[in-house]
N, C-alpha and C. Protein backbone atom coordinates (compact mmCIF):
# COMPACT_ATOMS: atom_id res chain seq x y z
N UNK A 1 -27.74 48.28 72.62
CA UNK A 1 -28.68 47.84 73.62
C UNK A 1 -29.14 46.45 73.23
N UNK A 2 -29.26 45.62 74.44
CA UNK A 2 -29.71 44.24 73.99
C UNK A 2 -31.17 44.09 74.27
N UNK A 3 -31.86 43.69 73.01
CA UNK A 3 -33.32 43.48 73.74
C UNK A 3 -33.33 41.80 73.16
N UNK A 4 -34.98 41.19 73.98
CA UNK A 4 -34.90 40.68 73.01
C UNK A 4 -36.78 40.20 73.39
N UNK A 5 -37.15 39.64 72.29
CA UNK A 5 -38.78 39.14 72.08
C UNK A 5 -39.53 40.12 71.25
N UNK A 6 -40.61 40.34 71.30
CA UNK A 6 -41.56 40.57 69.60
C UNK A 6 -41.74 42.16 70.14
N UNK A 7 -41.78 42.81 68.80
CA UNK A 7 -42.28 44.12 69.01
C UNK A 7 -43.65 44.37 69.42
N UNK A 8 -44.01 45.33 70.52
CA UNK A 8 -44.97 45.56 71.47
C UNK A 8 -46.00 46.28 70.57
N UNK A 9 -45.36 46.73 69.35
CA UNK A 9 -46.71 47.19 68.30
C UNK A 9 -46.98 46.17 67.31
N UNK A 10 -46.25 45.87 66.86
CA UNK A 10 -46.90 44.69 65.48
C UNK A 10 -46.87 43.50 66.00
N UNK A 11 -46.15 43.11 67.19
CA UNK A 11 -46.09 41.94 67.61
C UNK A 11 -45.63 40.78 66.45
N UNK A 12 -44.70 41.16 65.79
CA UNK A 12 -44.68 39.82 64.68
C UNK A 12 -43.29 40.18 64.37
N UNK A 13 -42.33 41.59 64.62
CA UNK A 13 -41.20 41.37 64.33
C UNK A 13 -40.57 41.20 65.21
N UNK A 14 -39.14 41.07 65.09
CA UNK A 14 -38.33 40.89 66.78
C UNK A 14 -38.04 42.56 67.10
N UNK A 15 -37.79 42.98 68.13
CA UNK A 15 -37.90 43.78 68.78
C UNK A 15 -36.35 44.22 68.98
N UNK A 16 -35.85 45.45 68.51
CA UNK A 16 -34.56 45.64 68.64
C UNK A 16 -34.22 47.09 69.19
N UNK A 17 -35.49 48.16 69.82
CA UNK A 17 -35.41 48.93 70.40
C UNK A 17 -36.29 49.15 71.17
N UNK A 18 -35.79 49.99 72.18
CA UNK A 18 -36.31 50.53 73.15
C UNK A 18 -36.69 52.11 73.21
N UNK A 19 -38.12 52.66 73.31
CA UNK A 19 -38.31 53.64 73.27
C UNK A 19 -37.74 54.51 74.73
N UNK A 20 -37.54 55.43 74.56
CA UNK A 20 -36.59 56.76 75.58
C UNK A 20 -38.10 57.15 76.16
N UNK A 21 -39.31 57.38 76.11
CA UNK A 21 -39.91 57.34 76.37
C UNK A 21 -41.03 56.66 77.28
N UNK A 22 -41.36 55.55 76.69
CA UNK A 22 -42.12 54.89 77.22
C UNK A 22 -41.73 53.36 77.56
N UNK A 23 -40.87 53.06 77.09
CA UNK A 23 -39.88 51.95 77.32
C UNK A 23 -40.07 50.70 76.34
N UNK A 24 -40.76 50.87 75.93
CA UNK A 24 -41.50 49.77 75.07
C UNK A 24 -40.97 48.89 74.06
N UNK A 25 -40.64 48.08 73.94
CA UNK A 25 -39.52 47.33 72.98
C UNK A 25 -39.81 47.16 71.69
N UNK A 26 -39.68 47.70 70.55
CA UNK A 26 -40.22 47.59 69.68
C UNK A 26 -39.31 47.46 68.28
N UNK A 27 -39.71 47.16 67.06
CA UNK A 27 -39.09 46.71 65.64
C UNK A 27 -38.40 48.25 65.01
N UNK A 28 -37.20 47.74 64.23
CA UNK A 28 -36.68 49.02 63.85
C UNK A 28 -37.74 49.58 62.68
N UNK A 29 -39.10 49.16 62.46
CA UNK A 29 -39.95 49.71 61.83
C UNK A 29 -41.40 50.56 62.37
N UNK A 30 -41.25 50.35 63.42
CA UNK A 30 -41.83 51.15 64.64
C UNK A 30 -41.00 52.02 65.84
N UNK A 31 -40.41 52.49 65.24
CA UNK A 31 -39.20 53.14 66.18
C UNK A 31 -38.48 54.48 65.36
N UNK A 32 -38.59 55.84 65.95
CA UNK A 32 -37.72 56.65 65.14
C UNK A 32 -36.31 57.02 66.18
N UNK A 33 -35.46 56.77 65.39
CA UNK A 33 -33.95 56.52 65.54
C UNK A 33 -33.23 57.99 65.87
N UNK A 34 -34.06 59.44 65.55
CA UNK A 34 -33.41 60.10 65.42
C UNK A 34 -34.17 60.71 66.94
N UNK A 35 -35.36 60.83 66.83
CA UNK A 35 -36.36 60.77 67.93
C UNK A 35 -36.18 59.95 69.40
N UNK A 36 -35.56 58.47 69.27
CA UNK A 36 -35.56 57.57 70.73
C UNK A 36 -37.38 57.46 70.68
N UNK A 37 -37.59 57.29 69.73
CA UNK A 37 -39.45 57.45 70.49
C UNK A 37 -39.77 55.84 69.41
N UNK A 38 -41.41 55.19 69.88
CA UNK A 38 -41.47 54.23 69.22
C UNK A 38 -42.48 55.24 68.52
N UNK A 39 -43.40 54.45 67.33
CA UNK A 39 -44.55 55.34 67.09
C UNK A 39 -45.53 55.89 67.15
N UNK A 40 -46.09 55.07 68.30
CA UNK A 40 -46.92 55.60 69.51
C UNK A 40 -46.81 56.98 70.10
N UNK A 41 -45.30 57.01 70.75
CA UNK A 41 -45.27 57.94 71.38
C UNK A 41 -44.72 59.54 70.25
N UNK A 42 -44.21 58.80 68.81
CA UNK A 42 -43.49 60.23 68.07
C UNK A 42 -45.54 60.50 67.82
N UNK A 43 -46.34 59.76 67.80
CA UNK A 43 -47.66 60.30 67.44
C UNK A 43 -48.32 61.03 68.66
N UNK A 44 -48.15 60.79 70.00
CA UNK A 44 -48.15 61.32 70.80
C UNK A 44 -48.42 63.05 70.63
N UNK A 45 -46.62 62.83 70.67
CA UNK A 45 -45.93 64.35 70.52
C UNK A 45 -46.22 65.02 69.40
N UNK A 46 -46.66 64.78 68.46
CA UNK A 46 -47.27 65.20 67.00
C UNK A 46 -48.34 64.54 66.54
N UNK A 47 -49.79 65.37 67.77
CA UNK A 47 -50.93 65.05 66.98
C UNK A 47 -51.34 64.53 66.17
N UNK A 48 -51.03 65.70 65.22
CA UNK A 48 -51.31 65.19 63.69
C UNK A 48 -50.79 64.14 62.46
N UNK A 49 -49.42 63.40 63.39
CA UNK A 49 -49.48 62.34 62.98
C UNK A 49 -49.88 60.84 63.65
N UNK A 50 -50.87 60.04 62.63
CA UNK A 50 -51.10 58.91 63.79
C UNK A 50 -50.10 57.49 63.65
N UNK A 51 -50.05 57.13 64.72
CA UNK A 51 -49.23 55.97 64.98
C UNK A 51 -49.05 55.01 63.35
N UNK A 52 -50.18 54.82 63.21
CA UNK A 52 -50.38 53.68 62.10
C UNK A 52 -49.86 54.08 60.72
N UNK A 53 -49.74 55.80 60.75
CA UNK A 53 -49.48 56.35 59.41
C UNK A 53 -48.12 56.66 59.42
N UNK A 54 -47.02 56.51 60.46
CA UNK A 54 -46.20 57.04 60.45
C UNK A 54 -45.40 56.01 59.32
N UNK A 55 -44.35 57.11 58.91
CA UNK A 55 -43.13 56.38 57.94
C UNK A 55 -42.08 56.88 58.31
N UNK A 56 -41.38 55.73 58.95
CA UNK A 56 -39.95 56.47 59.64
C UNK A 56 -38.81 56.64 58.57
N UNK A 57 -39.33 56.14 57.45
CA UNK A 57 -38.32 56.88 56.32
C UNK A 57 -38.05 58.39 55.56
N UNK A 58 -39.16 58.76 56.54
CA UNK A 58 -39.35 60.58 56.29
C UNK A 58 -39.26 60.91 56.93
N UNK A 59 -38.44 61.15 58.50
CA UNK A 59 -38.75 61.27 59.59
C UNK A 59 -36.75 61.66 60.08
């Protein structure tokens, strides 16, 4: 997929996905890969985790 301009959460990296969700273009460090979700929305769907805490290296 081609995106292109700053991620819609940190705004400071470039933006290389698109959430399946909410559409939102965001950094492969705000984005779970296995999910299609950015981290907004995997916090969404799992309460109990919040956006800001997520680590998509456990995920």
């Amino acid at each position: 997929m081609s995106v292109s301009g700053l991620c819609q959460v940190c705004e400071s990296r470039p933006a290389e996905e698109q959430c399946q969700n909410c559409g939102a273009l965001v950094c492969t460090v705000h984005y779970n890969e296995t999910k299609g979700l950015c981290t907004d929305c995997f916090a969404q769907a799992d309460p109990s985790r919040q956006s800001d805490d997520v680590d998509i290296t456990r995920l």
